[in-house]
Protein backbone atom coordinates (compact mmCIF):
# COMPACT_ATOMS: atom_id res chain seq x y z
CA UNK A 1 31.33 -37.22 -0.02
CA UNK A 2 29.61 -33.99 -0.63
CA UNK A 3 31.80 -30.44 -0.65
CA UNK A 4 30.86 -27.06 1.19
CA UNK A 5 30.72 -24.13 -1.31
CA UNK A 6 32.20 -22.22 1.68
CA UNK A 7 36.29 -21.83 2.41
CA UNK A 8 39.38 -20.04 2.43
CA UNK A 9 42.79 -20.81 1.54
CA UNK A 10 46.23 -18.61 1.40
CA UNK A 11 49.07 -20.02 -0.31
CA UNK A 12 52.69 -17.59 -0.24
CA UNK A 13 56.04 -18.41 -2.33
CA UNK A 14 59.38 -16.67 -1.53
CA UNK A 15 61.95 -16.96 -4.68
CA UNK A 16 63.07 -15.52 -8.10
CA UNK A 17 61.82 -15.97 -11.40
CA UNK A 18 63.26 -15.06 -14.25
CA UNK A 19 65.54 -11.87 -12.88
CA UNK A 20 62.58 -10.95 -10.57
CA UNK A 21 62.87 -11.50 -6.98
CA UNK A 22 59.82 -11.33 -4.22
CA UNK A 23 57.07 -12.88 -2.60
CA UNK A 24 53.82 -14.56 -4.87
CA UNK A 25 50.71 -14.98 -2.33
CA UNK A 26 47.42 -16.81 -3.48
CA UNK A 27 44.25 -15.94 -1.39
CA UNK A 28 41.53 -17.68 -2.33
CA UNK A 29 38.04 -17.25 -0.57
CA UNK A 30 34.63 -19.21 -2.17
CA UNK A 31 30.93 -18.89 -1.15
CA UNK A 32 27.83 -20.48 -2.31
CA UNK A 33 26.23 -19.63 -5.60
CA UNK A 34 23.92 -21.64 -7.70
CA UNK A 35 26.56 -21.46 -10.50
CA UNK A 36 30.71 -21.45 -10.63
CA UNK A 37 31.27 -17.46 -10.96
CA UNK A 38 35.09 -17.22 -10.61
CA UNK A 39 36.43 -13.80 -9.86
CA UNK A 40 40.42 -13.28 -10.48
CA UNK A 41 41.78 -10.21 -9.36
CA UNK A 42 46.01 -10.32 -10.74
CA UNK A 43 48.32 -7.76 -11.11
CA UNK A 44 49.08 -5.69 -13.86
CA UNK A 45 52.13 -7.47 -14.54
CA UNK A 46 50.18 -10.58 -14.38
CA UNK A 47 46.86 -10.28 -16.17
CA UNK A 48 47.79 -11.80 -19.40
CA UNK A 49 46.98 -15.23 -16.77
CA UNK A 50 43.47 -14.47 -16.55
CA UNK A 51 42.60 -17.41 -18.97
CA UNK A 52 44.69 -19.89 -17.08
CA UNK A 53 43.48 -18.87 -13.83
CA UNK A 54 39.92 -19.53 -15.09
CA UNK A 55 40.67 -22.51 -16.31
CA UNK A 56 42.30 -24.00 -13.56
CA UNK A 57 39.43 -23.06 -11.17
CA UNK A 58 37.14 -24.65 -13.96
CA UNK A 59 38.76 -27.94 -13.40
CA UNK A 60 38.77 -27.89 -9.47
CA UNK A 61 35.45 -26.37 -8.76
CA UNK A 62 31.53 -26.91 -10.04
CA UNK A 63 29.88 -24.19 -7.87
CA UNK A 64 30.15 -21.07 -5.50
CA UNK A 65 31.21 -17.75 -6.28
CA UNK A 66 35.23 -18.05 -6.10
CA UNK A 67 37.45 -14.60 -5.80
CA UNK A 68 40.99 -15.44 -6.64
CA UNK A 69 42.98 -12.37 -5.78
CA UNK A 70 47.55 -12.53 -6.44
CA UNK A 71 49.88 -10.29 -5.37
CA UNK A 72 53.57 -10.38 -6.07
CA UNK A 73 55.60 -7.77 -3.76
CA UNK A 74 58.78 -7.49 -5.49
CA UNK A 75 62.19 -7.46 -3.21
CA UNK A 76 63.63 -4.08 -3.10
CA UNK A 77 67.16 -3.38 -4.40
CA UNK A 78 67.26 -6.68 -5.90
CA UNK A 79 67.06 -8.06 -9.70
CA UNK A 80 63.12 -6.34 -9.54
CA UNK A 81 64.75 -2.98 -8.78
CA UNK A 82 65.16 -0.06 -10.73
CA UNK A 83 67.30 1.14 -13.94
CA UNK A 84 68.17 4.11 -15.40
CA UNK A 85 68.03 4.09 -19.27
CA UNK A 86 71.53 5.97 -20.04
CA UNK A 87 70.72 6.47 -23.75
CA UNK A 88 67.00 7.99 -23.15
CA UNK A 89 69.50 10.21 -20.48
CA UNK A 90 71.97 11.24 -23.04
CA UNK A 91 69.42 12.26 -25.94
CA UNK A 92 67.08 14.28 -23.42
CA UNK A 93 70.75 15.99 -22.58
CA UNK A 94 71.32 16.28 -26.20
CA UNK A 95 67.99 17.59 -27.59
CA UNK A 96 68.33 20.02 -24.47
CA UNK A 97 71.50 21.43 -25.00
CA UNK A 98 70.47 22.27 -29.15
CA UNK A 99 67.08 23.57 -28.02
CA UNK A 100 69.04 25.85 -25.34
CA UNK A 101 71.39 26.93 -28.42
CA UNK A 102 69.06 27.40 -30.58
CA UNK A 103 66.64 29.88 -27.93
CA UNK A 104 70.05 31.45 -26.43
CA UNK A 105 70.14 30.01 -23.50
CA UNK A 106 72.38 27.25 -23.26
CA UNK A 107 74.18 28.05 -19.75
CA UNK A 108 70.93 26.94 -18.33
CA UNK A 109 70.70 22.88 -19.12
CA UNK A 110 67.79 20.72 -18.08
CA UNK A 111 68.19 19.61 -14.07
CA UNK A 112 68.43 16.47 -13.11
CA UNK A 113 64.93 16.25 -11.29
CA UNK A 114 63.67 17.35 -15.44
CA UNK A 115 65.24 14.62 -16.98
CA UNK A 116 64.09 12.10 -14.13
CA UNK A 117 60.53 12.59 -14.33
CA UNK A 118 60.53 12.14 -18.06
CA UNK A 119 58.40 8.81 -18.85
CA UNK A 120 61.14 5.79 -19.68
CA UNK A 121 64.01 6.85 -17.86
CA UNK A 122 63.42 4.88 -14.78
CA UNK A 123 62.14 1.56 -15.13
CA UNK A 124 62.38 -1.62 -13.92
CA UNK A 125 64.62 -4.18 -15.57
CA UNK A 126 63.77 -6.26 -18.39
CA UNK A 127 62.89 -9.53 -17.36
CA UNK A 128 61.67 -13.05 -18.66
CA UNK A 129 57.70 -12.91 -17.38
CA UNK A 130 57.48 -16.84 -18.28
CA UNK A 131 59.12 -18.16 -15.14
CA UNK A 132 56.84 -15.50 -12.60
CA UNK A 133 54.06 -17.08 -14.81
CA UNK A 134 54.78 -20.30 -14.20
CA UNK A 135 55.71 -19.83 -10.57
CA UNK A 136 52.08 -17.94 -10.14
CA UNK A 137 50.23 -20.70 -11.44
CA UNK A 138 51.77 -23.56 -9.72
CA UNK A 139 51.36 -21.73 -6.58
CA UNK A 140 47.37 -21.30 -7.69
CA UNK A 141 47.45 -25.29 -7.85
CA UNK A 142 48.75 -25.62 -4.38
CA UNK A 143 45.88 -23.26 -3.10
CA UNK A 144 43.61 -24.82 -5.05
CA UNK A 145 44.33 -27.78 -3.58
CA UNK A 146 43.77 -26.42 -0.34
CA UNK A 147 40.88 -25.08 -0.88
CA UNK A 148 38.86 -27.90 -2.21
CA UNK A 149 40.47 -29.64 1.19
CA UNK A 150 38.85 -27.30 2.87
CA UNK A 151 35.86 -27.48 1.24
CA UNK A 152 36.11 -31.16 2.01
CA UNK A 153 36.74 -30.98 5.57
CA UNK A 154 33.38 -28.55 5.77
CA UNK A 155 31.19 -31.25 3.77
CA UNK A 156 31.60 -33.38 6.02
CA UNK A 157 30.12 -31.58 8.49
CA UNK A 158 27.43 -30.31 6.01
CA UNK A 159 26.44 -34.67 5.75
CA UNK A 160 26.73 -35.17 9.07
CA UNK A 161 24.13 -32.22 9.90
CA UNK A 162 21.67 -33.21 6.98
CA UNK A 163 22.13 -36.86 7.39
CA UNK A 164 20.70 -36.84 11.08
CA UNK A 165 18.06 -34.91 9.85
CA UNK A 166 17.35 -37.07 6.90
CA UNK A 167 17.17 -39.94 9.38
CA UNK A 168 14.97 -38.15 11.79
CA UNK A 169 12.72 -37.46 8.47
CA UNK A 170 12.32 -41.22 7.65
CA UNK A 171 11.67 -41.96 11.54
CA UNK A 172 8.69 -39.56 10.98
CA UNK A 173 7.33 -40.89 7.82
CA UNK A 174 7.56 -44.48 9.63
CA UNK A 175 5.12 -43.13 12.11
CA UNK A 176 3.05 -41.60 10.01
CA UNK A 177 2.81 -44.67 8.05
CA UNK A 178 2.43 -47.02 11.45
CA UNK A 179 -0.57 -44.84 12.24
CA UNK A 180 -2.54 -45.25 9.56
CA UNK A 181 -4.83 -48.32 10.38
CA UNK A 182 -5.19 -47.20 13.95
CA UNK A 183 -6.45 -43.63 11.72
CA UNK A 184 -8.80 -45.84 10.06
CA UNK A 185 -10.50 -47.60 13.23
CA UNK A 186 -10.68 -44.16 14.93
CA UNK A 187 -12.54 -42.99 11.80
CA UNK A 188 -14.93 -45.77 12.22
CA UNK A 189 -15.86 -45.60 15.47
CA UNK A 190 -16.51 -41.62 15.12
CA UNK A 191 -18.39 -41.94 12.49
CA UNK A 192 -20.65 -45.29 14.10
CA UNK A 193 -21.14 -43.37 17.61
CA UNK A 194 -23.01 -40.60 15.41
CA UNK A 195 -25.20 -42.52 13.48
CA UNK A 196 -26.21 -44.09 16.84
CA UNK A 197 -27.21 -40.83 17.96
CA UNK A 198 -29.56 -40.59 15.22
CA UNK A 199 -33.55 -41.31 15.67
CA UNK A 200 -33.47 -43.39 12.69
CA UNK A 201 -31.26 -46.68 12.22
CA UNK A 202 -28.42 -46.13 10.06
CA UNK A 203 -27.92 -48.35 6.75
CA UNK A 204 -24.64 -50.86 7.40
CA UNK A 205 -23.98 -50.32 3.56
CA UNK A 206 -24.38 -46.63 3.93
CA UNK A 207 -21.58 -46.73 6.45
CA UNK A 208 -19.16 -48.60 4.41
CA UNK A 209 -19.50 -45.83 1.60
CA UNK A 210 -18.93 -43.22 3.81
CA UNK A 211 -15.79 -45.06 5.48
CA UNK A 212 -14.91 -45.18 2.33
CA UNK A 213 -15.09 -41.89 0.77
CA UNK A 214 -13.58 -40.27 4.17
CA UNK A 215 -10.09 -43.06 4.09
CA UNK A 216 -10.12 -42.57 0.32
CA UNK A 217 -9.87 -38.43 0.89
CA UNK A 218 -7.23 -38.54 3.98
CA UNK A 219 -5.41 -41.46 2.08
CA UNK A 220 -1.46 -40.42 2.37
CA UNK A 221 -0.14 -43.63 0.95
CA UNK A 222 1.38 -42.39 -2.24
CA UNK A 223 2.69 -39.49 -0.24
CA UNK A 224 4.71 -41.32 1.88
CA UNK A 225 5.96 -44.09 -0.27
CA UNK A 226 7.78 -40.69 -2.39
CA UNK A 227 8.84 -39.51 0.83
CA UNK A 228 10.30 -42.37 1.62
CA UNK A 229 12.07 -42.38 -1.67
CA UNK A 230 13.12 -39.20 -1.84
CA UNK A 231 14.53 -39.31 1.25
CA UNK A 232 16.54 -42.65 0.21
CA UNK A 233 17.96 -40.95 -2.58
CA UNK A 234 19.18 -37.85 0.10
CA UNK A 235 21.06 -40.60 1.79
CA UNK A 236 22.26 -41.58 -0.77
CA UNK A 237 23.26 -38.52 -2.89
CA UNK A 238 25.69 -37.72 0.55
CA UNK A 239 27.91 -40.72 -0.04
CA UNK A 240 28.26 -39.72 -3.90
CA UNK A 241 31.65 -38.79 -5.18
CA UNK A 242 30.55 -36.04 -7.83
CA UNK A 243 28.67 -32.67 -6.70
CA UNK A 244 25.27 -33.14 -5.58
CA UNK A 245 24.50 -29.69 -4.41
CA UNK A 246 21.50 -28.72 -7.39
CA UNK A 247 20.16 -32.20 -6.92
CA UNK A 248 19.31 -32.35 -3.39
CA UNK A 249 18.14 -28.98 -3.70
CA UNK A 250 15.34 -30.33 -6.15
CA UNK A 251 14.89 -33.35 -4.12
CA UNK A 252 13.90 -30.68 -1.20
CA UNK A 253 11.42 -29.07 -3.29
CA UNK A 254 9.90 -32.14 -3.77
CA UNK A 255 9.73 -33.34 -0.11
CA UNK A 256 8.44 -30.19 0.81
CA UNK A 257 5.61 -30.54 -1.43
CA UNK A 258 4.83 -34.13 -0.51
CA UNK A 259 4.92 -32.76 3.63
CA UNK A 260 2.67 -29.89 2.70
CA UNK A 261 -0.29 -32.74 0.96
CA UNK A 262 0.14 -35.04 3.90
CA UNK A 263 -0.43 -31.67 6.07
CA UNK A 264 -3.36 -30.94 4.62
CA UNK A 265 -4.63 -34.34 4.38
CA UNK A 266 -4.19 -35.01 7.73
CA UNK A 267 -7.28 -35.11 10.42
CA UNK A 268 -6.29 -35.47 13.57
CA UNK A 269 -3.27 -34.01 16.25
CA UNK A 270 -0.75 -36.45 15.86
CA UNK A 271 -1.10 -36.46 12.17
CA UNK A 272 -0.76 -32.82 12.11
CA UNK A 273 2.04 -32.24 14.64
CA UNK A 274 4.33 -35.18 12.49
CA UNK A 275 3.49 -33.67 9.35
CA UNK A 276 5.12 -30.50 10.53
CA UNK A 277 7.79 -31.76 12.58
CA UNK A 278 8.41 -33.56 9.21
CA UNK A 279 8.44 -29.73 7.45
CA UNK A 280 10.47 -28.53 10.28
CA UNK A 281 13.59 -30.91 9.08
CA UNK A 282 13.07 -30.25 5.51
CA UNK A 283 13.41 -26.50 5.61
CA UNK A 284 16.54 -27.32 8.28
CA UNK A 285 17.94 -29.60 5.46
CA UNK A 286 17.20 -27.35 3.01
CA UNK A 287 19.17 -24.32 5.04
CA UNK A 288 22.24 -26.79 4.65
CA UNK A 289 21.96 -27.69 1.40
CA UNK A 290 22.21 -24.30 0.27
CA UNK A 291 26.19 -24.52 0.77
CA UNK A 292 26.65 -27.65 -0.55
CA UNK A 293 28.79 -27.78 -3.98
């Protein structure tokens, strides 16, 4: 069964890891694209997963452009809170009180809001990253696993949509093909009611060459033989487990070009109006195919 490229999942986790408490949340989001591009966007605290993250997708997904965005809000006032770092607290008092001796003027110490702002005296704790890693990427296998449900769930209404059409192709090729002999008679009796209008009887043998040459030129055997091949193989290709997406595209490309010969081969209305009724549910195949993985 063939996948959309198309979907959105959102995955959340409430816990602690490793002396950090908060919430993990997963939003995925994929559309089409002729290749896989994956596009993680982690924390700072996170982006040493950036390989994994890749990786994972890698082995989930074939195609679409997939953004992959994690944020981890950490709980306040709990074991992600702050610290202050006493020692860093008593040298700055240290260093300030000998600079103030040294410049005369020690009754005037550094203020508390001084020594606060100094870089690496309020932190967060020290904590084990490994768990919050692990956590992050089994919650990334959950949404994956979402998302290629989803992705699931909107192939099948990408099949259903190109399978009619597919069906309403072959219908058209079928006629097409039925009409051929009755092309052939009409061709003959065209051409034998103007040679009757001509002052001079017309050569039998004559006739039969030019019958000939005419079925020989609007011939559309061959084309709709491959049709009806290539529109086997869509059929086909739908019920296939592994992604089909690039080769139905081709297989468009190729019906296309069989529906523009028989087009231009053809010589009269009904031939005409089938062979573009028969473009008309190519290109809306093709629009469909487009999103398909």
């Amino acid at each position: 069964m063939i996948h959309s490229m198309t979907a959105f999942e959102r995955r959340e986790a409430q816990g602690e890891w490793g002396g950090r408490s908060g919430r993990l949340a997963w939003e995925l989001r994929s559309v089409n694209h002729r290749y896989l591009e994956i596009q993680p966007r982690l924390p700072e605290a996170l982006r040493s997963l950036e390989p994994s993250v890749r990786e994972r997708v890698r082995g989930q997904l074939a195609r679409g452009k997939v953004e992959c965005q994690l944020r981890f809000a950490a709980d306040p006032g709990g074991a992600g809170g702050l610290e202050v770092d006493w020692d860093r607290v008593d040298a700055l008092a240290r260093i300030a009180a000998e600079i103030g001796a040294r410049f005369g003027d020690a009754a005037q110490p550094a203020s508390t809001a001084e020594i606060l702002r100094y870089p690496g005296v309020i932190g967060e704790p020290a904590a084990d990253p490994e768990p919050l890693q692990e956590a992050a990427l089994a919650l990334l296998d959950e949404a994956l696993a979402g998302l290629r449900a989803h992705r699931a769930r909107e192939g099948e209404r990408l099949a259903e949509h190109i399978r009619s059409r597919a069906e309403a192709a072959q219908a058209t090729v079928a006629q097409l093909a039925a009409g051929r002999e009755q092309l052939q008679e009409r061709l003959r009796e065209r051409l034998t009611a103007r040679l009757a209008g001509l002052p001079e009887p017309s050569d039998p043998g004559r006739l039969e060459q030019e019958l000939a040459y005419i079925a020989q030129r609007v011939d559309i055997d061959e084309e709709l033989e491959r049709l009806q091949a290539h529109l086997q193989e869509v059929l086909r290709l739908l019920e296939a487990a592994e992604p089909v997406g690039r080769r139905l595209d081709f297989l468009m490309q190729e019906l296309n070009r069989e529906a523009n010969t028989v087009a231009s081969k053809s010589s009269h209305v009904e031939g005409s109006n089938a062979a573009l009724e028969l473009k008309v549910l190519i290109e809306q195949m093709r629009e469909q195919i487009q999103n398909v993985e």
